[in-house]
C-alpha atoms as a PDB file:
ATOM      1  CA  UNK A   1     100.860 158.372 173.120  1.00  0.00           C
ATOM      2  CA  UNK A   2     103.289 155.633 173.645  1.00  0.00           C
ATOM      3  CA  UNK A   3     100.763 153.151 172.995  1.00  0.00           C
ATOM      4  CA  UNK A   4      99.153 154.940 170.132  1.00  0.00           C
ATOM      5  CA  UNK A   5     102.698 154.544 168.377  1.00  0.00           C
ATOM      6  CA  UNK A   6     103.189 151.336 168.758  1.00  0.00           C
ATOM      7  CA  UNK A   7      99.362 150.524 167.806  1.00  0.00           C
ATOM      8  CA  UNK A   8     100.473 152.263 164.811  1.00  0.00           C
ATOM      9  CA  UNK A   9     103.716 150.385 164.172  1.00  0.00           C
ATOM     10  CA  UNK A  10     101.891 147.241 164.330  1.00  0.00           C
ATOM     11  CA  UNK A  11      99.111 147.941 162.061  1.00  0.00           C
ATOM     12  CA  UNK A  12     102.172 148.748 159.913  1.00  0.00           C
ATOM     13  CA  UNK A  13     103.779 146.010 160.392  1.00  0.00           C
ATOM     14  CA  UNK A  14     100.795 143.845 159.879  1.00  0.00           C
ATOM     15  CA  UNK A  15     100.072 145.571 156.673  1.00  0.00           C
ATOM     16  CA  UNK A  16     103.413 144.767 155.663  1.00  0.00           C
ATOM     17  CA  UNK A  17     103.060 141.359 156.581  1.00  0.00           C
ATOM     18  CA  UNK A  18      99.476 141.325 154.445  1.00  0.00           C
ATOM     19  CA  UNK A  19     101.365 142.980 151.092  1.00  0.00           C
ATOM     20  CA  UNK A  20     103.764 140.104 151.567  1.00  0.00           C
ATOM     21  CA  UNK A  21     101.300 137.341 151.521  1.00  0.00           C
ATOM     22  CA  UNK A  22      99.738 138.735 148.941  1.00  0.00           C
ATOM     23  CA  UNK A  23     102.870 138.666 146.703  1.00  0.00           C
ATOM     24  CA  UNK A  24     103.103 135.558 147.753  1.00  0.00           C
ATOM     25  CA  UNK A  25      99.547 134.249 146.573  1.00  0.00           C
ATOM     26  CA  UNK A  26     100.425 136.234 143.788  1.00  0.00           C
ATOM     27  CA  UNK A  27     103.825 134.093 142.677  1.00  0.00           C
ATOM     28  CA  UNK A  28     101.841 131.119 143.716  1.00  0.00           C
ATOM     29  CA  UNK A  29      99.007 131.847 141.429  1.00  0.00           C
ATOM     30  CA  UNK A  30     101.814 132.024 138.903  1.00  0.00           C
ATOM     31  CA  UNK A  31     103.671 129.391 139.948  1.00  0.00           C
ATOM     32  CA  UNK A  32     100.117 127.185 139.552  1.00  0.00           C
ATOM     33  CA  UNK A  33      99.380 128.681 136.288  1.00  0.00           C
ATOM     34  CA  UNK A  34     102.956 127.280 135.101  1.00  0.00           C
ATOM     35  CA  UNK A  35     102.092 124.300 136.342  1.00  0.00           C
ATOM     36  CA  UNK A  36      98.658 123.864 134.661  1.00  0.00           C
ATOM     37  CA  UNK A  37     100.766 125.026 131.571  1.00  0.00           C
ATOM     38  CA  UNK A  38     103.373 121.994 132.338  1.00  0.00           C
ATOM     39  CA  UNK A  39     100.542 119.753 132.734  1.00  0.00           C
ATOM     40  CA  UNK A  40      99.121 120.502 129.554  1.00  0.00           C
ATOM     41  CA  UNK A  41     101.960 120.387 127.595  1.00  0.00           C
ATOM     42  CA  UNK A  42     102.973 116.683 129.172  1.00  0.00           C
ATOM     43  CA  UNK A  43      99.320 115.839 128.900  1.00  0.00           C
ATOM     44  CA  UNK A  44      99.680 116.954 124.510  1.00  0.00           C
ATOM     45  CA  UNK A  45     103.311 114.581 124.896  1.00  0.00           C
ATOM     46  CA  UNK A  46     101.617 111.798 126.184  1.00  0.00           C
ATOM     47  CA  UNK A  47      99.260 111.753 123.528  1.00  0.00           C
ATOM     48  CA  UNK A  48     102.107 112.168 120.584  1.00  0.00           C
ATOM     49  CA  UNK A  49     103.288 109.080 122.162  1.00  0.00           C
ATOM     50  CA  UNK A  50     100.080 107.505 122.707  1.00  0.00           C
ATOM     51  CA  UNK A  51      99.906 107.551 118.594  1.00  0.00           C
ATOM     52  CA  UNK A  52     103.402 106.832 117.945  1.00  0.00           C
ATOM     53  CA  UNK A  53     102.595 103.660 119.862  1.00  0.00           C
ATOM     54  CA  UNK A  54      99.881 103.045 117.882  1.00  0.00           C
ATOM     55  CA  UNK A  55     101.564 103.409 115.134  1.00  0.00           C
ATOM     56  CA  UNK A  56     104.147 101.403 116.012  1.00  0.00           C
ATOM     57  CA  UNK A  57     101.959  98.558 116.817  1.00  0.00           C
ATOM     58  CA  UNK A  58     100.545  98.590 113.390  1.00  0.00           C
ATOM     59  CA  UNK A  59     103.730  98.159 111.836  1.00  0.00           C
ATOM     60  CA  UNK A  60     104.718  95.443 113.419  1.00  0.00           C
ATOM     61  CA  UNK A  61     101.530  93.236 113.305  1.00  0.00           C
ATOM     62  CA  UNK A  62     100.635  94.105 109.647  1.00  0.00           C
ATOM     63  CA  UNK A  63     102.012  91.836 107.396  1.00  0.00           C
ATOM     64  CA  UNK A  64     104.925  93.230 104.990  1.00  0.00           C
ATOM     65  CA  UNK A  65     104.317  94.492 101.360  1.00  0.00           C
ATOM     66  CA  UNK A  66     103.548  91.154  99.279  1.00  0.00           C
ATOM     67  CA  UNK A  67     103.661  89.128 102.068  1.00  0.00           C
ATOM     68  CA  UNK A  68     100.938  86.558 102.391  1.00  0.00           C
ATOM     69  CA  UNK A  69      98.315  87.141 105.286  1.00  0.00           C
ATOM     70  CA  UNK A  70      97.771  83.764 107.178  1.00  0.00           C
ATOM     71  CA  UNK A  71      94.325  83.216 107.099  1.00  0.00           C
ATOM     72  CA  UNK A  72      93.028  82.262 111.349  1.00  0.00           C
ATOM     73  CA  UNK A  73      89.982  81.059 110.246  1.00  0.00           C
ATOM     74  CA  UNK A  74      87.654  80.034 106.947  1.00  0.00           C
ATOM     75  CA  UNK A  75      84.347  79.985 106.779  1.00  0.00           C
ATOM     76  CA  UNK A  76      81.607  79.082 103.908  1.00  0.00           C
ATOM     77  CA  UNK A  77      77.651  79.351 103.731  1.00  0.00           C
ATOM     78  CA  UNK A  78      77.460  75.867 103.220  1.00  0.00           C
ATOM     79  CA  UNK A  79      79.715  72.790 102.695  1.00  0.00           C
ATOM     80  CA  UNK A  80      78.491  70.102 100.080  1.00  0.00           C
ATOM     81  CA  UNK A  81      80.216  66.761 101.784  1.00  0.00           C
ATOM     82  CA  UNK A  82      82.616  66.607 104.426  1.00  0.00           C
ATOM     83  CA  UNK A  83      86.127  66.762 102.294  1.00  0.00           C
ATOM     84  CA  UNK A  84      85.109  70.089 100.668  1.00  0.00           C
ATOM     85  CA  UNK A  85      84.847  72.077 104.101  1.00  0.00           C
ATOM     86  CA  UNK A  86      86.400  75.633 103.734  1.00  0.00           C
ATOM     87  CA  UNK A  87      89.547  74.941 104.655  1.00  0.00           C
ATOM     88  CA  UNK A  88      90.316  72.830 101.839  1.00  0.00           C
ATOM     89  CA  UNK A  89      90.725  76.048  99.834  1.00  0.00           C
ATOM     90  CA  UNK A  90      93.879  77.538 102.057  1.00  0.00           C
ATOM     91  CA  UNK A  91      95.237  73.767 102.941  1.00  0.00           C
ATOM     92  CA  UNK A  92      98.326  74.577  99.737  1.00  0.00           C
ATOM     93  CA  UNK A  93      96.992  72.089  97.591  1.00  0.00           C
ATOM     94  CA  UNK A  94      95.556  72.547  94.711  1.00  0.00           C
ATOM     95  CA  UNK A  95      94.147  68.682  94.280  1.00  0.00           C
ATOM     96  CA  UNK A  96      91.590  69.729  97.650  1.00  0.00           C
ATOM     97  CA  UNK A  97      88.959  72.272  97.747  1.00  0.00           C
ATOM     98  CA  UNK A  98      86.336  74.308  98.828  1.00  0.00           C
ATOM     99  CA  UNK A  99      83.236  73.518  97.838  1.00  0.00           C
ATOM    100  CA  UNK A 100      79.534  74.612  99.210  1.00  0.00           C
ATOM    101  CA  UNK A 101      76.332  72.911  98.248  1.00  0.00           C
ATOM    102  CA  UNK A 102      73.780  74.470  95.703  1.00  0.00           C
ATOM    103  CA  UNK A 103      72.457  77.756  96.773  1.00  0.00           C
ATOM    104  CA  UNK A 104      71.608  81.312  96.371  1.00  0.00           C
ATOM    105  CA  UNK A 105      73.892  84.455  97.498  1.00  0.00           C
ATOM    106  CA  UNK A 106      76.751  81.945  98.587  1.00  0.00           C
ATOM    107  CA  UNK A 107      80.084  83.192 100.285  1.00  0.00           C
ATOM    108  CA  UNK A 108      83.540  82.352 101.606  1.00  0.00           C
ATOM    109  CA  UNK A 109      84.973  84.261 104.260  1.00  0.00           C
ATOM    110  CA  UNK A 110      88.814  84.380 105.008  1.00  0.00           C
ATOM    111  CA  UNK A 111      89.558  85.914 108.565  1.00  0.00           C
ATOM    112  CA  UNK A 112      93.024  87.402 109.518  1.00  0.00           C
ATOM    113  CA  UNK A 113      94.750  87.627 113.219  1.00  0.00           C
ATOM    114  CA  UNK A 114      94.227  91.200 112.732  1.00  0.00           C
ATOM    115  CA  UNK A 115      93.443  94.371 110.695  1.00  0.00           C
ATOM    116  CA  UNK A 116      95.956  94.453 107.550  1.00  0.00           C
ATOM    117  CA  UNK A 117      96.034  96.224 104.683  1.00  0.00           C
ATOM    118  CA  UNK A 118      95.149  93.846 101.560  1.00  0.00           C
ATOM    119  CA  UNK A 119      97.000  94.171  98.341  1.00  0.00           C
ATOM    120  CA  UNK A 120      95.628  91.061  96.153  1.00  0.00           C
ATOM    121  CA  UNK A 121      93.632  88.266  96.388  1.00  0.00           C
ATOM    122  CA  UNK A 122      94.968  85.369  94.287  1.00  0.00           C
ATOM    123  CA  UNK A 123      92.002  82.541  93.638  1.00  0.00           C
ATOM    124  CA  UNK A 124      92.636  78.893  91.741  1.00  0.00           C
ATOM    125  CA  UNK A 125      89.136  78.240  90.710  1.00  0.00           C
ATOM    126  CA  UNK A 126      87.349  74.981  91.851  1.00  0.00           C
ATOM    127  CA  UNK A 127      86.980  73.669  88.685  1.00  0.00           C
ATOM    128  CA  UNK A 128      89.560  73.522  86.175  1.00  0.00           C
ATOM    129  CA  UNK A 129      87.993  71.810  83.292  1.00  0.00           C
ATOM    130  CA  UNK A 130      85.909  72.981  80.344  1.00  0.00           C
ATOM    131  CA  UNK A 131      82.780  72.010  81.342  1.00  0.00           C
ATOM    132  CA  UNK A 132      82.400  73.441  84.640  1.00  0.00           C
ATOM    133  CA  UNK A 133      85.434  76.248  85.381  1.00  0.00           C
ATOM    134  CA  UNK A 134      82.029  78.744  84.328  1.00  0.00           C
ATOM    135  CA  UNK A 135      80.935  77.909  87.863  1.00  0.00           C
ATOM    136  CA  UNK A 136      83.182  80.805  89.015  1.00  0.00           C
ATOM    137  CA  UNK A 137      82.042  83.515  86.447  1.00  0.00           C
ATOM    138  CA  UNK A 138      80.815  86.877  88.722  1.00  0.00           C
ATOM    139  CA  UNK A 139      82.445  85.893  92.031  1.00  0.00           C
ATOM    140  CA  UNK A 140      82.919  89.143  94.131  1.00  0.00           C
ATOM    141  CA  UNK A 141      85.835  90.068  96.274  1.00  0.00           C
ATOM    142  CA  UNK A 142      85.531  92.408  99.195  1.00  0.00           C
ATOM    143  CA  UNK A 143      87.540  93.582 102.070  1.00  0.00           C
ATOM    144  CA  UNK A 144      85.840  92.993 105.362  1.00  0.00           C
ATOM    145  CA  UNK A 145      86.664  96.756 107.123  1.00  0.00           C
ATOM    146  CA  UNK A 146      84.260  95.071 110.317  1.00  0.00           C
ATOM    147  CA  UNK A 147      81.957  92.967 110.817  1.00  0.00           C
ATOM    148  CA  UNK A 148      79.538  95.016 108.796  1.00  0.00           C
ATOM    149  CA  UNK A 149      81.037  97.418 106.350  1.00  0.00           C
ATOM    150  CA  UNK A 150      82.487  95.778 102.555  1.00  0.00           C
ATOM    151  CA  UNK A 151      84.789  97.521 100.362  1.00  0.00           C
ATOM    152  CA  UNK A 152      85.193  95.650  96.896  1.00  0.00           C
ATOM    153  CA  UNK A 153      88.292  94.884  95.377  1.00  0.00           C
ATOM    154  CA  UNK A 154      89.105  95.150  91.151  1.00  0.00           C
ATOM    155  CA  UNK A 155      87.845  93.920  89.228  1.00  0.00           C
ATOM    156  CA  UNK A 156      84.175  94.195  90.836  1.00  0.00           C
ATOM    157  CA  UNK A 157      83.698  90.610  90.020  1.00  0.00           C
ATOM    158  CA  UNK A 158      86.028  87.732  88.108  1.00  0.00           C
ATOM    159  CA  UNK A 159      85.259  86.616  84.454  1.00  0.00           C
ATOM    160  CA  UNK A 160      86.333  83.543  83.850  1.00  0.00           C
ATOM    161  CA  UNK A 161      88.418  82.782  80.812  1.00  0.00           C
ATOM    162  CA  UNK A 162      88.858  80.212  78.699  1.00  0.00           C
ATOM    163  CA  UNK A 163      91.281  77.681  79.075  1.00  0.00           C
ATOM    164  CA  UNK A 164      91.946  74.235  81.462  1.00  0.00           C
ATOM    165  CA  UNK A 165      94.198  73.365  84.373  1.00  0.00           C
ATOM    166  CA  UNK A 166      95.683  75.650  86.645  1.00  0.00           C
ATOM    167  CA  UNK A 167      97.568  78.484  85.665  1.00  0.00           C
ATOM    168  CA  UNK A 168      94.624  78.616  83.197  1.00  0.00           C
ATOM    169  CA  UNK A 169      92.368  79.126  86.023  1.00  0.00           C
ATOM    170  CA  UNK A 170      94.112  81.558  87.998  1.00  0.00           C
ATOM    171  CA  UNK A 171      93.009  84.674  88.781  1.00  0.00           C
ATOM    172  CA  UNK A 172      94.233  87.766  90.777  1.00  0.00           C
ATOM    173  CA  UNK A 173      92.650  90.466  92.335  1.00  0.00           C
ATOM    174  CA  UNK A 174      93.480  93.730  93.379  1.00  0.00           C
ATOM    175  CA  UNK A 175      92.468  95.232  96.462  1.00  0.00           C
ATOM    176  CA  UNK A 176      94.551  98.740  96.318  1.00  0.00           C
ATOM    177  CA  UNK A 177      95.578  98.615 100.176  1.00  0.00           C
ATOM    178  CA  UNK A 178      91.754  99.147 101.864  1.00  0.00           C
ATOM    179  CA  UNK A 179      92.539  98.410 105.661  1.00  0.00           C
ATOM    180  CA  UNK A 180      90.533  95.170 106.803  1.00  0.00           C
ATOM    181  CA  UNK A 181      89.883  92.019 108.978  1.00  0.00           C
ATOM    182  CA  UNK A 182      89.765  89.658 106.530  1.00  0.00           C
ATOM    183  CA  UNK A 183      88.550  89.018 102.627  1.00  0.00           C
ATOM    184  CA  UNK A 184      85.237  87.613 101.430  1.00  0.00           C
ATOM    185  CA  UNK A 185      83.976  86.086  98.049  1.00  0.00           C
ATOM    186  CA  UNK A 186      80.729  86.730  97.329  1.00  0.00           C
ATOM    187  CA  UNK A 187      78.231  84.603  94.356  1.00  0.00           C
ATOM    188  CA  UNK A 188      74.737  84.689  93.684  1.00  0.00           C
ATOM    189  CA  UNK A 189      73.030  83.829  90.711  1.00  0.00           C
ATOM    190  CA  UNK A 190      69.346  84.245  88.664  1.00  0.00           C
ATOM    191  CA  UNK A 191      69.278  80.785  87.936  1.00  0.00           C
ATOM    192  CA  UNK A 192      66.189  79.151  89.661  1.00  0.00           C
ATOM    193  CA  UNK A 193      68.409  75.951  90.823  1.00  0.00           C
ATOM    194  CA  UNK A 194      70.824  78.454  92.475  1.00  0.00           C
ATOM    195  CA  UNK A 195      74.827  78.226  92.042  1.00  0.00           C
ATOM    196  CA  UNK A 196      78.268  76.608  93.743  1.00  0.00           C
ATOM    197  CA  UNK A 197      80.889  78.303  95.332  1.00  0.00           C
ATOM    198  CA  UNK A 198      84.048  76.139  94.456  1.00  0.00           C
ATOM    199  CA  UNK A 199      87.927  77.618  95.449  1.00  0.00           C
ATOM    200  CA  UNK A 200      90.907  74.980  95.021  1.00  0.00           C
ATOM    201  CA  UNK A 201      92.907  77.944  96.583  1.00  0.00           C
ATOM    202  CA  UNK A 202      92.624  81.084  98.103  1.00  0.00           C
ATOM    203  CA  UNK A 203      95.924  83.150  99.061  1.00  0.00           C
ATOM    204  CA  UNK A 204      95.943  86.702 100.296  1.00  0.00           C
ATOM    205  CA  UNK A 205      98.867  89.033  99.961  1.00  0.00           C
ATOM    206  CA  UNK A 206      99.498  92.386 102.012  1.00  0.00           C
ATOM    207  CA  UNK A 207     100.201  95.750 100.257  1.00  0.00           C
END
């Protein structure tokens, strides 16, 4: 009977022992399920501050409100002699410029360091005399969002006025703040001989 009693008293005990472990597992689980909760929450902080970064970053490289974007690199479809390369047209002088050879659905791309939002596009036009300042008439300015996609800027294309020299032949565009990696001019024409793309200066200003 001894035996029996103790056998008993261990079973008990055991069973005790097995209640226990099981709160255990129990404040564990809990314990784990505060954890995952902890994670989660850290994991939703991280990504707050993932954005403010981002944020952040964009502030600092975009250029200020009415600030002139640098241009990193000008392109043109074509180039009519060597001292009318695309460059000419952000070089600050207005006695130089841009100038491509005859041609259908011509274009002048200005490239930024990085994405900015553009405010307006300020253009001297290549020629600044009566008899060929016309030369401009219908040029189209766009915002390049990417490689790919276009958004145009107002007006949808520049009419030229009349009038010589350069404050006469001036023109500014705006561009309402559309987010992009650069600016392009666009001019084609239904003339059979095709058309010139001419720009004594280009400047582009941030919103």
């Amino acid at each position: 009977r001894t035996s029996l009693v103790s056998l008993e008293n261990e079973v008990r005990d055991l069973t005790d022992e097995m209640t226990e472990f099981k709160d255990e597992m129990a404040d564990l689980k809990d314990e784990m399920a505060e954890l995952k909760d902890e994670m989660a929450d850290l994991k939703d902080e991280m990504a707050d501050l993932k954005e403010e970064m981002a944020d952040l970053k964009k502030t600092q490289t975009e250029g200020k409100s009415g600030e002139l974007i640098p241009a990193v690199r000008v392109e043109q479809k074509s180039t009519s002699r060597a001292d009318c390369s695309a460059d000419k047209a952000v070089d600050g002088n207005v006695h130089t410029q841009s100038h491509t050879a005859i041609g259908r659905n011509l274009w002048f791309r200005y490239h930024f360091a990085s994405a900015e939002r553009v405010g307006t596009v300020k253009i001297v036009n290549g020629k600044i005399d009566a008899v060929y300042y016309a030369r401009l008439n219908g040029v189209r300015v766009v915002v390049m969002v990417n490689n790919v996609h276009r958004v145009p800027c107002q007006p949808n294309s520049v009419a030229v006025r009349e009038g010589t020299g350069i404050q006469a032949q001036t023109y500014i565009v705006n561009c309402g703040g559309v987010r992009g990696v650069g600016v392009e001019l666009n001019l084609d024409t239904t003339t059979a001989l095709g058309a010139y793309l001419e720009l004594r200066e280009i400047e582009v200003y941030a919103a």
